[in-house]
C-alpha atoms as a PDB file:
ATOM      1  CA  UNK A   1     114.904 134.677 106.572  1.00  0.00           C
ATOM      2  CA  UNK A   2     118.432 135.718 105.409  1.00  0.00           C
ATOM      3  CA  UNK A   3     119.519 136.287 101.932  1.00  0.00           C
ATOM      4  CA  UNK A   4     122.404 133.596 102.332  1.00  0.00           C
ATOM      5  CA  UNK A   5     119.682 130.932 103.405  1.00  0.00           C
ATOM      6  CA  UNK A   6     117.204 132.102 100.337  1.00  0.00           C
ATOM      7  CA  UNK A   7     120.639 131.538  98.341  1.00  0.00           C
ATOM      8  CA  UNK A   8     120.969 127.822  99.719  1.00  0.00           C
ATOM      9  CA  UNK A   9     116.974 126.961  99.270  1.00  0.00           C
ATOM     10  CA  UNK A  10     117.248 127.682  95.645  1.00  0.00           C
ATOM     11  CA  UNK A  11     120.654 126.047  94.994  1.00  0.00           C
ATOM     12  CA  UNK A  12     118.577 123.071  96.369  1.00  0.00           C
ATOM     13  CA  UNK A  13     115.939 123.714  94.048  1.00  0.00           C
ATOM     14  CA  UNK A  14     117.757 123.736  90.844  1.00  0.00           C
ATOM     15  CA  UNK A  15     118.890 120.252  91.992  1.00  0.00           C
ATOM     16  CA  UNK A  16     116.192 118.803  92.324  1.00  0.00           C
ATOM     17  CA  UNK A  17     113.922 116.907  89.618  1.00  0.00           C
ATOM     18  CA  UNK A  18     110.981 115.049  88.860  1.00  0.00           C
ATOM     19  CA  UNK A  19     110.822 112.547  86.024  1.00  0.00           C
ATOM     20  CA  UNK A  20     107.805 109.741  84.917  1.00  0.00           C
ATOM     21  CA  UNK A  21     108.442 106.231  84.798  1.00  0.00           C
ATOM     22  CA  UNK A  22     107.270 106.041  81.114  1.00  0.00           C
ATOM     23  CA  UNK A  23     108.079 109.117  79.046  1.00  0.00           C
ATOM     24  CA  UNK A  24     107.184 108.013  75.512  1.00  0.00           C
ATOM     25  CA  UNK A  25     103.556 106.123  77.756  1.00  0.00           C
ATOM     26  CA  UNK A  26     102.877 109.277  80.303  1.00  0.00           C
ATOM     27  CA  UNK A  27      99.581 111.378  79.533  1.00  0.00           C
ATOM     28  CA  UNK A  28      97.663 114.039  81.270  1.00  0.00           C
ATOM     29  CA  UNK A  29      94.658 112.254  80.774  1.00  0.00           C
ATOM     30  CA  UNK A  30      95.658 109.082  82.403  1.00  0.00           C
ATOM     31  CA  UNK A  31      96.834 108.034  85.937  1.00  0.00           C
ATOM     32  CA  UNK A  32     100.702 107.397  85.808  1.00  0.00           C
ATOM     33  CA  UNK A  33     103.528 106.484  88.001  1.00  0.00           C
ATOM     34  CA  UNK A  34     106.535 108.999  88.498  1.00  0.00           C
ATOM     35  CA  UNK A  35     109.363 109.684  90.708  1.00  0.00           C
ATOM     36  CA  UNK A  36     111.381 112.667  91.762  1.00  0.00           C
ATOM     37  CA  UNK A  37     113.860 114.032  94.655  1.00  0.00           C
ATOM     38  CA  UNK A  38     111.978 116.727  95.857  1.00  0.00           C
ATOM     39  CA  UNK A  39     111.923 115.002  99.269  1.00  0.00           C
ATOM     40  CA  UNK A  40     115.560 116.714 100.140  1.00  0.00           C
ATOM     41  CA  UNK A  41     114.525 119.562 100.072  1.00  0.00           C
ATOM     42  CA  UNK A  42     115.052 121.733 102.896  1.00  0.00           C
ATOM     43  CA  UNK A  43     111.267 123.375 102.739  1.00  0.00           C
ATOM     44  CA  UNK A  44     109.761 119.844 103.059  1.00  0.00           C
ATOM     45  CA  UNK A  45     111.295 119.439 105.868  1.00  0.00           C
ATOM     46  CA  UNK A  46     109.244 119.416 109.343  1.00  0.00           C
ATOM     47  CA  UNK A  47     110.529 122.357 111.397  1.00  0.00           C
ATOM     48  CA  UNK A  48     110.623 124.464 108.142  1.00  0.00           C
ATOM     49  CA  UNK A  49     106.662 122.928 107.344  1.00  0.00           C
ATOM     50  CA  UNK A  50     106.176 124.171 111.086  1.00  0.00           C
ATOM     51  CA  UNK A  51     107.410 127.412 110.221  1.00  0.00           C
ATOM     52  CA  UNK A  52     104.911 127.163 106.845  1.00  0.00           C
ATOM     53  CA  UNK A  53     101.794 126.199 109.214  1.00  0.00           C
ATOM     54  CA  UNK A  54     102.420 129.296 111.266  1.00  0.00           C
ATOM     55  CA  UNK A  55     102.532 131.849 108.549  1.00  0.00           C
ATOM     56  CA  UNK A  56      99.416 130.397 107.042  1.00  0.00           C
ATOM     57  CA  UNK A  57      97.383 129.541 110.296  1.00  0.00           C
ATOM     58  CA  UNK A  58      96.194 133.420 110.494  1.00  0.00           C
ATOM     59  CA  UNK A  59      95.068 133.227 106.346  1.00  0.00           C
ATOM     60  CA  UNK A  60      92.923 129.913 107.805  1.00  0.00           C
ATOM     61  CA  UNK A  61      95.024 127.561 105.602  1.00  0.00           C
ATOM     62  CA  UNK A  62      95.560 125.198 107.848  1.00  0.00           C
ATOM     63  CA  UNK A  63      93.212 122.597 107.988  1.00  0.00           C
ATOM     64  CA  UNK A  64      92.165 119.487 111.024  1.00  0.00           C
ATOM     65  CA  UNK A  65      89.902 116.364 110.461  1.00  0.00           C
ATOM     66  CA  UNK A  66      88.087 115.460 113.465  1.00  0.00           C
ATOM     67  CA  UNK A  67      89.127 111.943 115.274  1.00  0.00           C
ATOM     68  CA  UNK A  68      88.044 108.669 113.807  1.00  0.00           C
ATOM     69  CA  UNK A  69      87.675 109.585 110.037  1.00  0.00           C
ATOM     70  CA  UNK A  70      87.627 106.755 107.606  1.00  0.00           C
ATOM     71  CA  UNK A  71      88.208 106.073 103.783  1.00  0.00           C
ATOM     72  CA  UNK A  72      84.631 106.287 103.350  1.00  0.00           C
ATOM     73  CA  UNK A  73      84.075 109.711 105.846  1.00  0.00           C
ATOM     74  CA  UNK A  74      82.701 112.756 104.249  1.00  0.00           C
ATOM     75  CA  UNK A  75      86.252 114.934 103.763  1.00  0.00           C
ATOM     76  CA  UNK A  76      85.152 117.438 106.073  1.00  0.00           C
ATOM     77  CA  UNK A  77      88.432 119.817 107.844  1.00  0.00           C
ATOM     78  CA  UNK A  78      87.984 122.478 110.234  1.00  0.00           C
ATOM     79  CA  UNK A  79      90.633 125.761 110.138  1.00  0.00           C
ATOM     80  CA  UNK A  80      91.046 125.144 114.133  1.00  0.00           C
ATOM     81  CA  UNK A  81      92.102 121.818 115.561  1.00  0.00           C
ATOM     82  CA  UNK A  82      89.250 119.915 117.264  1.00  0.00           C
ATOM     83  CA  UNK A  83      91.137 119.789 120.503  1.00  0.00           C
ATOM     84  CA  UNK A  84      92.195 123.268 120.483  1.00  0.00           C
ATOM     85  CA  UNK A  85      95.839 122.905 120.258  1.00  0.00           C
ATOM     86  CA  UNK A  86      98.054 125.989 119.105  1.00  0.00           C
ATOM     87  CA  UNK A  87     100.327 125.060 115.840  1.00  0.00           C
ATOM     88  CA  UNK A  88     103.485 124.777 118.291  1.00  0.00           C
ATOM     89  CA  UNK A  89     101.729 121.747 119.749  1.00  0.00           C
ATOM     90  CA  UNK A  90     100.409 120.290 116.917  1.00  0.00           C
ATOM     91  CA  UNK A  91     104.054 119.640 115.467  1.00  0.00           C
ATOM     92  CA  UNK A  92     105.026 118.850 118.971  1.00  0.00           C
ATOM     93  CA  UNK A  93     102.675 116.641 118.915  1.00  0.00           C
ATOM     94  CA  UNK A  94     103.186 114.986 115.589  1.00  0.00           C
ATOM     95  CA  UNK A  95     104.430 111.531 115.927  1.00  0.00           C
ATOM     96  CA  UNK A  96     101.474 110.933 118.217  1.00  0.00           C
ATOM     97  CA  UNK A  97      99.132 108.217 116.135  1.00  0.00           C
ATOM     98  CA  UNK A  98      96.713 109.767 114.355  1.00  0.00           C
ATOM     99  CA  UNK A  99      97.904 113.092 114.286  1.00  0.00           C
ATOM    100  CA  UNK A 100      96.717 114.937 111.137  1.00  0.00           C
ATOM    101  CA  UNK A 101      97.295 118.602 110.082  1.00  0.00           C
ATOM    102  CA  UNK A 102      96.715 119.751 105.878  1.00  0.00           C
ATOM    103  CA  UNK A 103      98.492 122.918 104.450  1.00  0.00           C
ATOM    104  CA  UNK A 104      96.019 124.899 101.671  1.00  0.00           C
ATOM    105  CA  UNK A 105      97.113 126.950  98.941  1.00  0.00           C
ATOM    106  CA  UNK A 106     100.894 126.971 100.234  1.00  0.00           C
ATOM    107  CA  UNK A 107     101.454 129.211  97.006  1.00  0.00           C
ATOM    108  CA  UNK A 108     100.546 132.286  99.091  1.00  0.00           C
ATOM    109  CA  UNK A 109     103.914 132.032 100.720  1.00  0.00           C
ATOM    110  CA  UNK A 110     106.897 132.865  97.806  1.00  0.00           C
ATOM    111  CA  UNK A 111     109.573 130.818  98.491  1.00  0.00           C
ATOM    112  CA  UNK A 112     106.929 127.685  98.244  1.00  0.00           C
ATOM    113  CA  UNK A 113     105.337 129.433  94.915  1.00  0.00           C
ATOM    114  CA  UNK A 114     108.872 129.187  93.618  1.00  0.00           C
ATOM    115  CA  UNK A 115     109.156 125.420  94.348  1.00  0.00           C
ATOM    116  CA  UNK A 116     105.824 124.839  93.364  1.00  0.00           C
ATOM    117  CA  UNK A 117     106.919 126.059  89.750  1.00  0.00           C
ATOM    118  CA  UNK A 118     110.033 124.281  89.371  1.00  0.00           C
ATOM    119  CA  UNK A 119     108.486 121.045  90.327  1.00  0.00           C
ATOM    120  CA  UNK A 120     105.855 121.546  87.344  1.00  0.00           C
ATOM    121  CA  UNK A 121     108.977 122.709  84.702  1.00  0.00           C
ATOM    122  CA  UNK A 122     109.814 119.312  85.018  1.00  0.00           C
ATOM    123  CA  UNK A 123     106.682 118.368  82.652  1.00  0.00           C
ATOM    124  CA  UNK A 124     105.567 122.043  81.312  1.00  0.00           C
ATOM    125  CA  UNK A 125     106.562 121.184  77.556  1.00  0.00           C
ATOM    126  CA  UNK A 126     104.278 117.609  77.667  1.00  0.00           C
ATOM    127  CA  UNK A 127     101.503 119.692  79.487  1.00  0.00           C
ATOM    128  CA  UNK A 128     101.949 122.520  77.387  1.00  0.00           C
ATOM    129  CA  UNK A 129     101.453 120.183  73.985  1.00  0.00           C
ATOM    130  CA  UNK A 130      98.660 117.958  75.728  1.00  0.00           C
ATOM    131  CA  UNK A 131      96.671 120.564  77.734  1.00  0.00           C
ATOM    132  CA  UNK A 132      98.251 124.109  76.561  1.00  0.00           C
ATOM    133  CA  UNK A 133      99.353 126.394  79.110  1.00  0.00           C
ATOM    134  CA  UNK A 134      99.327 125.886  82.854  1.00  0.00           C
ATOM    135  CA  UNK A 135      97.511 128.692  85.583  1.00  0.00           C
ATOM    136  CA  UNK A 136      96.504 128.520  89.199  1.00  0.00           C
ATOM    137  CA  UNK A 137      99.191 126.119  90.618  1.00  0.00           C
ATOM    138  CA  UNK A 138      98.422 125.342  93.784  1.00  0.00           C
ATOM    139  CA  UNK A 139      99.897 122.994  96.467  1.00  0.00           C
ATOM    140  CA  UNK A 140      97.651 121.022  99.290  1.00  0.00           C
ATOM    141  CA  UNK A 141     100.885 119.405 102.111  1.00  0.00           C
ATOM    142  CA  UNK A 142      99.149 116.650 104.185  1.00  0.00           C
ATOM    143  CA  UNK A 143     101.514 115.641 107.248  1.00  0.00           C
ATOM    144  CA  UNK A 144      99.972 113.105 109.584  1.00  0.00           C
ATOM    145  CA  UNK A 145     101.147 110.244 111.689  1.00  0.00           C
ATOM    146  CA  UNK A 146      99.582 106.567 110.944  1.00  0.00           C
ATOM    147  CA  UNK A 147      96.868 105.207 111.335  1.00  0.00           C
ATOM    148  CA  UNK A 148      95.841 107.830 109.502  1.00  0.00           C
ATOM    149  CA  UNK A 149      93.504 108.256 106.163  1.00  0.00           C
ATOM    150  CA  UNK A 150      92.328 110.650 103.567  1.00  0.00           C
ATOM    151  CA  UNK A 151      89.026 110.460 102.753  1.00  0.00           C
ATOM    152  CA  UNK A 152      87.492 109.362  98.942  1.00  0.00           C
ATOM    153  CA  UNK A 153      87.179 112.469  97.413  1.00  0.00           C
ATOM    154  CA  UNK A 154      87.948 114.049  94.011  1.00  0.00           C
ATOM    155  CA  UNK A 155      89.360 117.660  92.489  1.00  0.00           C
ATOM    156  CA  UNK A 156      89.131 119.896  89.776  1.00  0.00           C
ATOM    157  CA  UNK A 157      92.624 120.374  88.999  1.00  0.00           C
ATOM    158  CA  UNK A 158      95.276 118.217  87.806  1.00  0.00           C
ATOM    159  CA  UNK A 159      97.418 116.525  90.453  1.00  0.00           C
ATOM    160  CA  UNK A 160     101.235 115.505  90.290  1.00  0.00           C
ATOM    161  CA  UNK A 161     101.303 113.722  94.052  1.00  0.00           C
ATOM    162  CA  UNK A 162     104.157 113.656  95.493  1.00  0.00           C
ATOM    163  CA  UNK A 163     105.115 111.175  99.133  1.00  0.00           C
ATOM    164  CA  UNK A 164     107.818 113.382 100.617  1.00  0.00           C
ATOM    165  CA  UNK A 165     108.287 111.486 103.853  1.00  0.00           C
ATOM    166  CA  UNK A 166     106.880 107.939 105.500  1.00  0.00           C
ATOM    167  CA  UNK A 167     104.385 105.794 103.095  1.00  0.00           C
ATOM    168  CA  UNK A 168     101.230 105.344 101.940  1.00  0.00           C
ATOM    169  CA  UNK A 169      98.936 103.639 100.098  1.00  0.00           C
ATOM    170  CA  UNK A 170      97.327 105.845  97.440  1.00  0.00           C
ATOM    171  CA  UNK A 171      94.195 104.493  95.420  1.00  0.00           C
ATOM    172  CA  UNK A 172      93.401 106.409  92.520  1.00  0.00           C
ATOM    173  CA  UNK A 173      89.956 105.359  90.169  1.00  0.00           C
ATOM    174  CA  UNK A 174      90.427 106.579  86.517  1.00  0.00           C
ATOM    175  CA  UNK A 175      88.355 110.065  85.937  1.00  0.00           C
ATOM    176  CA  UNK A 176      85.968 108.420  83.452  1.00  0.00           C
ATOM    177  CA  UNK A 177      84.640 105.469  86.056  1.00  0.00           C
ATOM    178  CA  UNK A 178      81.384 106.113  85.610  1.00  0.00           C
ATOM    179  CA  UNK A 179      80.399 103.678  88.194  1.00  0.00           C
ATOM    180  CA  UNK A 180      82.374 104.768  90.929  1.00  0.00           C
ATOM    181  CA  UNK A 181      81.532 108.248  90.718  1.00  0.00           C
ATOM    182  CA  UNK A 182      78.375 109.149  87.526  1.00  0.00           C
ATOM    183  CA  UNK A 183      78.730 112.093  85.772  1.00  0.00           C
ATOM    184  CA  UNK A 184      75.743 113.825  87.650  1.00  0.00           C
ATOM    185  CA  UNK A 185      77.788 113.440  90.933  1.00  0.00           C
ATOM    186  CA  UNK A 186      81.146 114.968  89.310  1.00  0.00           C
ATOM    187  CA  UNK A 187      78.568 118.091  87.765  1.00  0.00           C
ATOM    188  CA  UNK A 188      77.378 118.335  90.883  1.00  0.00           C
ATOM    189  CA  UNK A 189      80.934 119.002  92.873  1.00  0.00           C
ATOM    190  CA  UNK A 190      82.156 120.934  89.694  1.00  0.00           C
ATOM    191  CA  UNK A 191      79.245 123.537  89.559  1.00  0.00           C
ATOM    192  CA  UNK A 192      78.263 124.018  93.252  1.00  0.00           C
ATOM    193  CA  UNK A 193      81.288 122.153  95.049  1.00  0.00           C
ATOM    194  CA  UNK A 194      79.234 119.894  96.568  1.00  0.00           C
ATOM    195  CA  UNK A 195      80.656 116.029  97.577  1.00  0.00           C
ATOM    196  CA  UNK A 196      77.436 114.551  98.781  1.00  0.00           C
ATOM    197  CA  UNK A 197      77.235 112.151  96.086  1.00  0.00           C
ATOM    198  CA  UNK A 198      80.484 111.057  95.997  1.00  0.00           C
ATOM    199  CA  UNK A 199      80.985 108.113  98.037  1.00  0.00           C
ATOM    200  CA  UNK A 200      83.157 105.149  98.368  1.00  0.00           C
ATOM    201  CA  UNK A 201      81.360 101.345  98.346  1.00  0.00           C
ATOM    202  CA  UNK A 202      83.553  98.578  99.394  1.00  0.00           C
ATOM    203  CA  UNK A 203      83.272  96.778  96.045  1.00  0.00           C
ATOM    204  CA  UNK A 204      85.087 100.313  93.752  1.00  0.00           C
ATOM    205  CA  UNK A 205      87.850  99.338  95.376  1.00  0.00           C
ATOM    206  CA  UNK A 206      89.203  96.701  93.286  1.00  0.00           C
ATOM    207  CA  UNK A 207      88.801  99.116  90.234  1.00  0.00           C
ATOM    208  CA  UNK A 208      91.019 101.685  91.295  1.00  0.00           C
ATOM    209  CA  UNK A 209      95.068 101.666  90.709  1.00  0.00           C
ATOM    210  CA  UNK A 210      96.505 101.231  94.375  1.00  0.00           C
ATOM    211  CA  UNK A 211     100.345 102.944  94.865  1.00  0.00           C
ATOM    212  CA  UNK A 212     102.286 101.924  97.643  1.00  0.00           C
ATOM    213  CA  UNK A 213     104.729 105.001  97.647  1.00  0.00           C
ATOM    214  CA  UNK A 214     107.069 105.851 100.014  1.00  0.00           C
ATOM    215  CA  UNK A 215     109.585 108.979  99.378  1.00  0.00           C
ATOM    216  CA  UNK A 216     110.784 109.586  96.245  1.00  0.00           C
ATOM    217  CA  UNK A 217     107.437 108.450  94.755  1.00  0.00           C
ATOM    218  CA  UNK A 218     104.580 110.293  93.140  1.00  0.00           C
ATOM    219  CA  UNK A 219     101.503 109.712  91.005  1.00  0.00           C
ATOM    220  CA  UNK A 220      99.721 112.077  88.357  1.00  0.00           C
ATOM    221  CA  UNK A 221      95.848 111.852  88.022  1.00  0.00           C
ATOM    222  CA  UNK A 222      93.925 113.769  86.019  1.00  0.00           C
ATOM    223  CA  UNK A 223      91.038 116.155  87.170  1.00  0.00           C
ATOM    224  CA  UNK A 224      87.841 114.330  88.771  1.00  0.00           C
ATOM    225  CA  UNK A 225      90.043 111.320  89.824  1.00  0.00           C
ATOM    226  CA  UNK A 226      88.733 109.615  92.305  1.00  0.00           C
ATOM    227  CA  UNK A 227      91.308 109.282  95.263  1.00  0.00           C
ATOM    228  CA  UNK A 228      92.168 108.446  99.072  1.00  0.00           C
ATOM    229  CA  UNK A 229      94.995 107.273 100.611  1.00  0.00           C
ATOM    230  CA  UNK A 230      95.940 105.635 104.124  1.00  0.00           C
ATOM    231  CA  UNK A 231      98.690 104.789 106.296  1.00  0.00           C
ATOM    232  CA  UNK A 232      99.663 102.164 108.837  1.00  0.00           C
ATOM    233  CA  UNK A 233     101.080 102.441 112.050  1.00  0.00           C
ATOM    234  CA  UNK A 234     103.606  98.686 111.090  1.00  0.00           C
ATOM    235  CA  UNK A 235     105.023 101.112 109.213  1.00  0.00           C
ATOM    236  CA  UNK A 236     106.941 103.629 111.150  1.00  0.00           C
ATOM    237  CA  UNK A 237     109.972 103.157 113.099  1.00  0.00           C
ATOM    238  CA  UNK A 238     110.831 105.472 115.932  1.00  0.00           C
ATOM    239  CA  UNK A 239     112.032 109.071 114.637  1.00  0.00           C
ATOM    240  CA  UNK A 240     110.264 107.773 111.516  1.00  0.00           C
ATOM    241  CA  UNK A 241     106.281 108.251 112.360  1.00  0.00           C
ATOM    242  CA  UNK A 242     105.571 111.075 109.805  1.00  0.00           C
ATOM    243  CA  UNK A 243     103.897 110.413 106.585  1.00  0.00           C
ATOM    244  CA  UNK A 244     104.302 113.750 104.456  1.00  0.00           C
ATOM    245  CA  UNK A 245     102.648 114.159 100.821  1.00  0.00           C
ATOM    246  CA  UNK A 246     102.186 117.027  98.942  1.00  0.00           C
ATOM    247  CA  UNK A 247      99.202 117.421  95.722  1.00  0.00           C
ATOM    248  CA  UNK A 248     100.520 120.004  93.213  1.00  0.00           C
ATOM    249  CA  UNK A 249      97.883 120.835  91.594  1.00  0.00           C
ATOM    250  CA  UNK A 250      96.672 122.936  88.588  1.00  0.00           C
ATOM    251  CA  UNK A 251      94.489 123.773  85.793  1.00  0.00           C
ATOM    252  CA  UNK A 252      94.434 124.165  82.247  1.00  0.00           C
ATOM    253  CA  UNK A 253      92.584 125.169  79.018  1.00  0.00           C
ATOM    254  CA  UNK A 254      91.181 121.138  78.930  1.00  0.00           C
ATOM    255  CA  UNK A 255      89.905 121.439  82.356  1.00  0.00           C
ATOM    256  CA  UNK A 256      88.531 124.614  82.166  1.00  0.00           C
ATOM    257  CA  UNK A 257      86.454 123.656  79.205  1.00  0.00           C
ATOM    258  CA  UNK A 258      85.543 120.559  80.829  1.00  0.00           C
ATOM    259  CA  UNK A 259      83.719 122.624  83.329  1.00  0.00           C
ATOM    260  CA  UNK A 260      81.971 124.652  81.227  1.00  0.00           C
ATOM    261  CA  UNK A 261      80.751 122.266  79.081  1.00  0.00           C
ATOM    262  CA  UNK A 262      79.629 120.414  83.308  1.00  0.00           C
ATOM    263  CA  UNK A 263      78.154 123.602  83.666  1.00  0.00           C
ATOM    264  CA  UNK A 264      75.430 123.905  80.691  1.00  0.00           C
ATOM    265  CA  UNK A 265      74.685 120.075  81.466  1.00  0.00           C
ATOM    266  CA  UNK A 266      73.796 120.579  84.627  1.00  0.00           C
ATOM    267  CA  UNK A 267      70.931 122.838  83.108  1.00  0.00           C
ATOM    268  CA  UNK A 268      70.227 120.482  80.376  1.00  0.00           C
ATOM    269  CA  UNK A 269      70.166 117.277  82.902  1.00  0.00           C
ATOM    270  CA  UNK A 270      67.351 119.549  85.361  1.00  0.00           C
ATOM    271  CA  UNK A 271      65.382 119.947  81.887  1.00  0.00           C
ATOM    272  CA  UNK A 272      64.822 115.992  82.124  1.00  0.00           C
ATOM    273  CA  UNK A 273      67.414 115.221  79.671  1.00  0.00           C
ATOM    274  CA  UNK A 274      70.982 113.208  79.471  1.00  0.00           C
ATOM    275  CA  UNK A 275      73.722 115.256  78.133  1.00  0.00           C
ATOM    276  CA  UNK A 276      76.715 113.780  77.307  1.00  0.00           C
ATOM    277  CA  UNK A 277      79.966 114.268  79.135  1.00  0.00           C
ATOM    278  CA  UNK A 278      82.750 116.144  78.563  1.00  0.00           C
ATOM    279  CA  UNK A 279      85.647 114.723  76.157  1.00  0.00           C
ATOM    280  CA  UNK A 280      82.601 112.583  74.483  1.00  0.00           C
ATOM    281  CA  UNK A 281      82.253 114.779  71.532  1.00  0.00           C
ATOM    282  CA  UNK A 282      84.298 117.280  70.133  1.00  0.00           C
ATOM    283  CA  UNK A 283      81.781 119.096  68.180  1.00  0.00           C
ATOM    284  CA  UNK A 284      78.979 119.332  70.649  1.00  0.00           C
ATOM    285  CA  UNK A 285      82.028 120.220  73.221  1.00  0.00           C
ATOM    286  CA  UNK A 286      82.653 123.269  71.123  1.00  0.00           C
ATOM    287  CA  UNK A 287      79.123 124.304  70.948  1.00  0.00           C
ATOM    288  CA  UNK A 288      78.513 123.833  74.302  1.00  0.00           C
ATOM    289  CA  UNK A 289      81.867 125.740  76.073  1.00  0.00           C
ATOM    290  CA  UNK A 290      80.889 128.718  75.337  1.00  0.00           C
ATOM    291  CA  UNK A 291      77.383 128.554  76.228  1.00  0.00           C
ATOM    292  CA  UNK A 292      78.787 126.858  79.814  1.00  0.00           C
ATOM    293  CA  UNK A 293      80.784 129.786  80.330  1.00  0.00           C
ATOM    294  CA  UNK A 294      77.938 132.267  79.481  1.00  0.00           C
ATOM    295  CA  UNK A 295      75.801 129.737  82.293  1.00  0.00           C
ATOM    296  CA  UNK A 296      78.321 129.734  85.035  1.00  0.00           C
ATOM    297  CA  UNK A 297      79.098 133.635  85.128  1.00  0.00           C
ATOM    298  CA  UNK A 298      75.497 133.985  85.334  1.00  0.00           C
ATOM    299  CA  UNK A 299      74.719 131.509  88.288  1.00  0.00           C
ATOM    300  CA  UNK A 300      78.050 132.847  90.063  1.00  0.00           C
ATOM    301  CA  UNK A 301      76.025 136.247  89.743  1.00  0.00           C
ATOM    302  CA  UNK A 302      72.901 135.627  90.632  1.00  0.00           C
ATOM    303  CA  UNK A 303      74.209 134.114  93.567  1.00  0.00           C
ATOM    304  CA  UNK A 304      75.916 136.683  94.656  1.00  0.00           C
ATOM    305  CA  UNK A 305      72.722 138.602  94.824  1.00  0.00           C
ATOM    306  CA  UNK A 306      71.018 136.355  96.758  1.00  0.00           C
ATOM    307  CA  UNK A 307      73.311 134.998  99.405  1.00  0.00           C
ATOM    308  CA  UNK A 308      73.045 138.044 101.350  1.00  0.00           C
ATOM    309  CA  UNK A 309      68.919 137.661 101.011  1.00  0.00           C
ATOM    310  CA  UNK A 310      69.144 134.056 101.594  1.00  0.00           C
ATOM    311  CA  UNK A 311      71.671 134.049 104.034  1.00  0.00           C
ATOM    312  CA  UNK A 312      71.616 136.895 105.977  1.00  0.00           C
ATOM    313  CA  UNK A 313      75.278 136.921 105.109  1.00  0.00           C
ATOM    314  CA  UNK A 314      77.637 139.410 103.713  1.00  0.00           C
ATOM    315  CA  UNK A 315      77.503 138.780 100.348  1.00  0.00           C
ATOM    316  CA  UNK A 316      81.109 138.469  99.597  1.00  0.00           C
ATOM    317  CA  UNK A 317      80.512 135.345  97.125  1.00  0.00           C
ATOM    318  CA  UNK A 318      82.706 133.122  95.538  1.00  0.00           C
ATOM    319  CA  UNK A 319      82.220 130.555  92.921  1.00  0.00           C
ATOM    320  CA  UNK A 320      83.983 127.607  93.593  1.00  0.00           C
ATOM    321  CA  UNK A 321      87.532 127.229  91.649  1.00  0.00           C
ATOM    322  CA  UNK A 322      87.504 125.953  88.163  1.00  0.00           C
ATOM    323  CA  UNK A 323      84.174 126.066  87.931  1.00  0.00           C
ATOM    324  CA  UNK A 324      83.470 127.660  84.530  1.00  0.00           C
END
C-alpha cells in the first residue's frame, strides 16, 4: 500500500465522527442509541474488506456459520467456509442470499488498529470518567447478504455497534435481565467461555430493545448484553444486497472486576451457596476482586497443566479473554 494512499485513509479518518443521540442521558452501563459517519470510509468498503479477509484468513480470523442458522442456533463459526470456497469467491460470491463471512480481531492489521482508536476517541473522556481507562480494543466486521442472522449470544467486552452498509434489526436485552440470561449462565461463559446455557425463548423477545439501523447507525451495550440481529432479503435492492456491521469492542477496569468478582462466585455457587452478582454490592465487590483474581490465575494454571494430560494436546492454554 503506498504512502500517498496511507495519506488519504487517514485524512478520511480525521473526518470522520461518532456522536450519541443523548449526551447529557448516554451511559456505559446502559444500552443507548448513537450515530456516526464511519460508513465512508474507504476501509469499510468491500474490495478493501476483501483485501482485510485475505490478510487475516492465514491468522484463522476469518470466520463461516454453516447454512440454515437461526436466532436461536448455538453461535458456532468455523475458520474454513463449509463449502470450501477460497476468500476470492466468497466476496465474489457475496450478494448471493445468505452469504455470511465474520472478520476477528481486525486490530492485528494497523491501519484498522488506527481506525479502531479514533472511532473510540469519540467517547474516551465519558468512558474514561465512567469506566477509567480503555485496553484490548478489538473489532468483530460481520458482512453477509439477507436472509441472514446472528445468533443470541453475549460478550465480555463493551460494544459500540456500528451498521456500516445495508440494515438490520438489532435486539439487544439489558445486561442485568436476569430472566433472559441468570447469573449462573453469564459465570458460566465468563469463567470457562462456555454458551450452553444461554439461549433464546420466543417469549425474551419482547423484553429486549429492538434497533432497526441502517448506515450511519450504531448502538452501545454494555458487557453480558444479550444480543442478535437479522436481516431481510425485502430489503436490498440490486447493487445493494450487503449488510455490513462492525462490534468495536473493549474492556475496562469495571469489566475486569466484574469478572473477577464472576470468578470467586462460581466457587462459592459449587459450595451450594448464592452469591450475589457483580455491581450488587460495593463492599462485598471489593472484598471479593481480589480474591477472584487470586481464583482465576489459579484455574487458568492448573489448566494448563492438565490439558496436555487430559487432552493429549499440546498444552499451549489460554484462558478465555476478560476472564479475571
Amino acid at each position: 500500500m503506498g504512502a500517498s494512499h496511507i495519506d488519504k485513509m487517514s485524512s478520511t479518518i480525521s473526518e470522520c465522527r461518532m456522536w450519541v443521540d443523548d449526551p447529557a442521558g448516554f451511559s456505559t452501563g446502559k444500552v443507548g442509541r448513537l450515530h456516526h459517519d464511519y460508513h465512508r470510509h474507504p476501509l469499510f468498503q468491500l474490495p478493501e474488506l476483501e483485501a482485510l479477509a485475505k490478510e487475516l484468513s492465514p491468522l484463522k480470523q476469518c470466520r463461516f456459520v454453516r447454512p440454515g442458522i437461526t436466532q436461536g442456533s448455538a453461535f458456532a463459526h468455523d475458520s474454513v467456509p463449509p463449502d470450501g470456497r477460497s476468500i476470492e469467491d466468497v466476496f465474489r460470491r457475496i450478494e448471493e442470499p445468505g452469504s455470511w463471512i465474520a472478520l476477528y480481531d481486525v486490530e492485528v492489521i494497523p491501519r484498522y488498529k488506527e481506525l479502531l482508536d479514533h472511532i473510540l476517541g469519540n467517547v474516551r473522556e465519558v468512558i474514561k470518567r465512567e469506566q477509567g481507562e480503555m485496553f484490548q480494543v478489538t473489532g468483530f466486521i460481520f458482512i453477509s447478504a439477507p436472509p441472514s442472522v446472528t445468533p443470541f449470544h453475549i460478550d465480555r467486552e463493551n460494544n459500540f455497534w456500528l451498521m456500516l452498509h445495508g440494515r438490520k434489526v438489532l435486539n439487544v436485552w439489558d445486561h442485568s435481565d436476569r430472566t433472559v440470561v441468570p447469573i449462573e449462565s453469564v459465570e458460566d461463559f465468563i469463567v470457562a467461555h462456555s454458551l450452553r446455557k444461554v439461549r433464546l425463548k420466543d417469549e425474551y423477545r419482547s423484553r429486549s430493545h429492538e434497533f432497526d439501523v441502517r448506515a450511519g447507525d450504531g448502538v452501545y451495550f454494555p458487557s453480558t448484553s444479550p444480543h442478535m440481529t437479522r436481516s431481510d432479503p425485502e430489503w436490498t435492492s440490486p447493487g445493494d444486497r450487503v449488510a455490513i456491521s462492525i462490534g468495536v469492542n473493549f474492556y475496562t477496569p469495571v469489566t475486569r472486576r466484574a469478572a473477577q468478582v464472576h470468578q470467586i462466585n462460581r466457587v462459592l455457587r459449587k459450595c451450594g451457596l448464592s452469591p450475589e452478582g457483580p455491581g450488587q454490592s460495593a463492599a462485598l465487590d471489593a472484598i471479593k476482586a481480589p480474591i477472584g483474581k487470586v481464583t482465576g490465575i489459579a484455574r487458568s494454571q492448573l489448566a494448563r497443566v492438565l490439558r496436555p494430560i487430559l487432552h493429549r494436546g499440546t498444552g499451549n492454554y489460554k484462558p478465555p479473554t476478560g476472564s479475571y
